[in-house]
Protein backbone atom coordinates (compact mmCIF):
# COMPACT_ATOMS: atom_id res chain seq x y z
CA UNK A 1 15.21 -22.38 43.07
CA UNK A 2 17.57 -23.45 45.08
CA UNK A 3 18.91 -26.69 46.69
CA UNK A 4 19.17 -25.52 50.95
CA UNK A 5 19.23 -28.80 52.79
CA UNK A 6 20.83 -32.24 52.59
CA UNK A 7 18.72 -34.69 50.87
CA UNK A 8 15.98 -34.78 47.94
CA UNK A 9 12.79 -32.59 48.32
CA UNK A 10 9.54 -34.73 48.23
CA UNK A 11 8.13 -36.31 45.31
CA UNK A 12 6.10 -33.88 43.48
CA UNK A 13 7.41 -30.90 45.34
CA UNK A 14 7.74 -27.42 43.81
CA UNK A 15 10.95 -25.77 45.86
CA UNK A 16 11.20 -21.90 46.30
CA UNK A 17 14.16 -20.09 47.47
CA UNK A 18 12.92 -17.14 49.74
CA UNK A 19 15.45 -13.71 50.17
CA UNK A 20 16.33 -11.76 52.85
CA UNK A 21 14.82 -8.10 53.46
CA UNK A 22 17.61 -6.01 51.84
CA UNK A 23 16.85 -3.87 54.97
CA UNK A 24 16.92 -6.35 57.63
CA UNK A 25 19.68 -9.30 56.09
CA UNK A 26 20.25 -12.40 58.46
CA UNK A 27 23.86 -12.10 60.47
CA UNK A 28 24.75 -16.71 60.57
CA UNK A 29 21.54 -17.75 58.70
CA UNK A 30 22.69 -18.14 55.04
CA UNK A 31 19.30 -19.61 52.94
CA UNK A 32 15.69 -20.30 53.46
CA UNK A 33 13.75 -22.40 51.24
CA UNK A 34 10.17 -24.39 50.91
CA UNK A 35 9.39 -27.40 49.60
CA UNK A 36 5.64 -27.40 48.65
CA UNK A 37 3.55 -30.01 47.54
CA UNK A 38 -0.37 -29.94 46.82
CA UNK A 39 -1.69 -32.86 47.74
CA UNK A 40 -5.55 -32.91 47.07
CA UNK A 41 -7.16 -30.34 49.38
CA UNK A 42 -4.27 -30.03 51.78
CA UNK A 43 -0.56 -28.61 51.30
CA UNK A 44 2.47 -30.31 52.67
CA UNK A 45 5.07 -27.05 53.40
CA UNK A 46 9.17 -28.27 54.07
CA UNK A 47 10.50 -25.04 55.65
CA UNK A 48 14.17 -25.74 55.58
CA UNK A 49 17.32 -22.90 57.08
CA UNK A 50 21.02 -23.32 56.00
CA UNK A 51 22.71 -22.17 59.43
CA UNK A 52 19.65 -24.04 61.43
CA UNK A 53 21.91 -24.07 64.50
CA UNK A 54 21.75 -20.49 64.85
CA UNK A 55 18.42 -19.95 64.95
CA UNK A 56 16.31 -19.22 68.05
CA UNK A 57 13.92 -22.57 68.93
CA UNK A 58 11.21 -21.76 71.00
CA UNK A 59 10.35 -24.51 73.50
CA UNK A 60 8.14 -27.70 71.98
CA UNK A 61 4.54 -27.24 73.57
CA UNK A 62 1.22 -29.04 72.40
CA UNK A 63 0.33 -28.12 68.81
CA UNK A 64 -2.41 -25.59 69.49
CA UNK A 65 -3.92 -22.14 67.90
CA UNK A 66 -1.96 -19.42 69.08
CA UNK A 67 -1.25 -15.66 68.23
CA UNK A 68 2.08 -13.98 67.99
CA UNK A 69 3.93 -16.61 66.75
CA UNK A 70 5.76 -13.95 64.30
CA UNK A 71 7.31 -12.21 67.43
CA UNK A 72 10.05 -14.94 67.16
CA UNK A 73 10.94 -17.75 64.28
CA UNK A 74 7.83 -18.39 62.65
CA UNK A 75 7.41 -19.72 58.97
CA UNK A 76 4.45 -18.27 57.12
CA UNK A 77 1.92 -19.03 54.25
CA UNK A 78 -0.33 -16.70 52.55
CA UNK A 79 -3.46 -17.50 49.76
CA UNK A 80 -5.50 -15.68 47.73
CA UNK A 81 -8.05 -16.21 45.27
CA UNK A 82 -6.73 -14.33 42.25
CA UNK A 83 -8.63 -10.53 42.22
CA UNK A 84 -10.16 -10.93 45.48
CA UNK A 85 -9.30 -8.48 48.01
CA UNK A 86 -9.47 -10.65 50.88
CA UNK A 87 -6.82 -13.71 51.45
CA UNK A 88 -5.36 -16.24 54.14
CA UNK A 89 -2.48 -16.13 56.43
CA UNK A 90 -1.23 -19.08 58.35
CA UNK A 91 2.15 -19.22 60.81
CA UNK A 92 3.98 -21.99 62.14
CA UNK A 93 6.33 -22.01 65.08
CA UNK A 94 9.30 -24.64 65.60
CA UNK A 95 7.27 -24.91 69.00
CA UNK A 96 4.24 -26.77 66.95
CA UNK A 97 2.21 -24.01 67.61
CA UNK A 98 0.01 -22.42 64.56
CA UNK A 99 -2.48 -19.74 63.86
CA UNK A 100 -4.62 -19.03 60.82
CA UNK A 101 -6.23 -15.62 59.49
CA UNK A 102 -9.06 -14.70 57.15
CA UNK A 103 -8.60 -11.04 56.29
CA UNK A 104 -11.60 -8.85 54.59
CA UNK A 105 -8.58 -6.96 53.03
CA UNK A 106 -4.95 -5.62 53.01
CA UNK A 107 -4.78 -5.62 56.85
CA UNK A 108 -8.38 -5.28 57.67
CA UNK A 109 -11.05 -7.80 58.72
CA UNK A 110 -9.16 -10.05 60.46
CA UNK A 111 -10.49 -12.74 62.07
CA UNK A 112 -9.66 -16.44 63.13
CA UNK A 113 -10.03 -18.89 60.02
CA UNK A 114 -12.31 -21.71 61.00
CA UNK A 115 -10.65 -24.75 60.27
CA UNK A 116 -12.45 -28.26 59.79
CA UNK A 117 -8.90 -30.00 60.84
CA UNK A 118 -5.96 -27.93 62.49
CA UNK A 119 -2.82 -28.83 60.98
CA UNK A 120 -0.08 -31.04 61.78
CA UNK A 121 3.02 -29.05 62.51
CA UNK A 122 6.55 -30.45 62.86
CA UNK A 123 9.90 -29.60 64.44
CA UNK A 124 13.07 -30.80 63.10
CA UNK A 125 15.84 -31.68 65.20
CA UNK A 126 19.86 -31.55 64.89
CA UNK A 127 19.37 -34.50 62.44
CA UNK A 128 16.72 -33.45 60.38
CA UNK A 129 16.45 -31.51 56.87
CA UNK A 130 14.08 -28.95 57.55
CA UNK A 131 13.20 -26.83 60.43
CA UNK A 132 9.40 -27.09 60.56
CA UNK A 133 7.40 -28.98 58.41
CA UNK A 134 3.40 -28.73 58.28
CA UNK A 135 0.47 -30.41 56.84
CA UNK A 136 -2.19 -28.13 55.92
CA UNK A 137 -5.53 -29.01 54.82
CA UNK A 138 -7.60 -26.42 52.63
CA UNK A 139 -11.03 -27.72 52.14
CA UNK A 140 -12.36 -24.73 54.25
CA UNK A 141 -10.46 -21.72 50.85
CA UNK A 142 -11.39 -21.53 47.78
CA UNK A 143 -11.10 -24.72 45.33
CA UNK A 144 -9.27 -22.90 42.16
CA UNK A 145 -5.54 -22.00 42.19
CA UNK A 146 -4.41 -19.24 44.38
CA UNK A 147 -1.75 -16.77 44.23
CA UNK A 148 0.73 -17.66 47.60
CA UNK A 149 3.44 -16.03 49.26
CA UNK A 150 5.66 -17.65 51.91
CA UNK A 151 7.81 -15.98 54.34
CA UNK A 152 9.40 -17.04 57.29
CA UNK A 153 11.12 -14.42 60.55
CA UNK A 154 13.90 -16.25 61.65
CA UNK A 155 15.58 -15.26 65.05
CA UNK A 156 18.86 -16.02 65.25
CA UNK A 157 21.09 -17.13 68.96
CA UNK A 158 22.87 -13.51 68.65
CA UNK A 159 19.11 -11.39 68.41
CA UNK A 160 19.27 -10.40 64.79
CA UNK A 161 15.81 -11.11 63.37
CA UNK A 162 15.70 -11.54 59.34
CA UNK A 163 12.75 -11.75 57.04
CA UNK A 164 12.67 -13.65 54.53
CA UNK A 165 9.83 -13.98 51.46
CA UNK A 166 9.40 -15.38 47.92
CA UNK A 167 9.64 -10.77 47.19
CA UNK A 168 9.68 -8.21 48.64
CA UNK A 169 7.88 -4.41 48.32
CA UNK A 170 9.20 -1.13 49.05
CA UNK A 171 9.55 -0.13 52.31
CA UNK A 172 9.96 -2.10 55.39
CA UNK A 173 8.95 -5.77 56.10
CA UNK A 174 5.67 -6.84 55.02
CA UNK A 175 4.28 -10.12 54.30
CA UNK A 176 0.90 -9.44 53.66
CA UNK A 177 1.94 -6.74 50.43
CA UNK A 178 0.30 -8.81 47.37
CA UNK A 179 3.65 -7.97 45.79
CA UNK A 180 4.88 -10.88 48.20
CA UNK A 181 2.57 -13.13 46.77
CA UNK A 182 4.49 -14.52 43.21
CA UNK A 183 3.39 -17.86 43.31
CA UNK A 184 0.43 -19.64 42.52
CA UNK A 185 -0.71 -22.63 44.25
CA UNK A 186 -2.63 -24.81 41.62
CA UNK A 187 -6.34 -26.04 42.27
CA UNK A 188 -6.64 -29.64 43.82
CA UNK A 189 -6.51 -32.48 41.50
CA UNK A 190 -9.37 -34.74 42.16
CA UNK A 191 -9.55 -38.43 40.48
């Protein structure tokens, strides 16, 4: 893992270095990383970019649900219960806007995730660390650990679009491969 950003990751936080697609490599964008932390039944993501200033900001709206976010810098969490064949995806735009996914199985099934509380998205700025940061609560998966992936697309100012993941499978780009997902998020603790 890898140090990307100025300053100390949060206490408790597990940091993962994510690489480029060998096929689609960032042009000004040197590192990605994510600071995670499980904090009961939620998890607190730190989605940080070394070259932040090239990267393509959409505008700041009103943190709502919204599709497409991938179709421009979007930073991306996946969970599954180990040997199920369904799992989760969640995105997160610099504009504060989200989505999350329930899918029956690899691409298949999908539907909105009900969510008991939407998430709290932040945007960095020129001054901060990290380029979105996002507070996700997960009462509505499973309780036990689950294998994750995180990715992120990152646009940069010039139009070259690079994605980034903890792996990557054969072939082109594809986040929701379970080969992506290498790391497991533990279960909750609970006092």
């Amino acid at each position: 893992m890898t140090d990307l950003a100025p300053g100390t990751p949060r206490s408790g936080a597990t940091r993962y270095a994510l690489v480029p697609h060998p096929d689609r490599p960032a042009n000004a964008v040197e590192a990605v990383g994510v600071d995670v932390v499980r904090d009961g039944d939620a998890v607190v993501l730190t989605f940080t970019v070394a070259g932040y200033e090239h990267v393509v900001l959409p505008d700041w709206v009103a943190s709502t649900r919204a599709d497409d976010l991938w179709k421009t810098t979007c930073c991306e969490l996946f969970l599954a219960a180990p040997d199920a064949a369904g799992y989760f995806e969640f995105n997160y735009a610099p504009s504060t806007q989200w989505a999350a996914y329930r899918f029956e199985s690899y691409r298949a099934g999908q539907q909105n995730l009900s969510l008991s509380a939407d998430p709290h998205v932040d945007r960095g700025d020129d001054n901060s660390a990290y380029l979105v940061e996002v507070d996700q609560s997960l009462a509505d998966l499973p309780g036990g650990p689950l294998q994750m992936g995180l990715s992120a697309v990152v646009e940069e100012t010039d139009g070259t679009k690079s994605y980034w993941a903890l792996a990557h499978a054969d072939g082109p780009p594809d986040f929701h491969n379970r080969d992506c997902f290498i790391a497991t998020l533990p279960a909750p603790e609970h006092p």
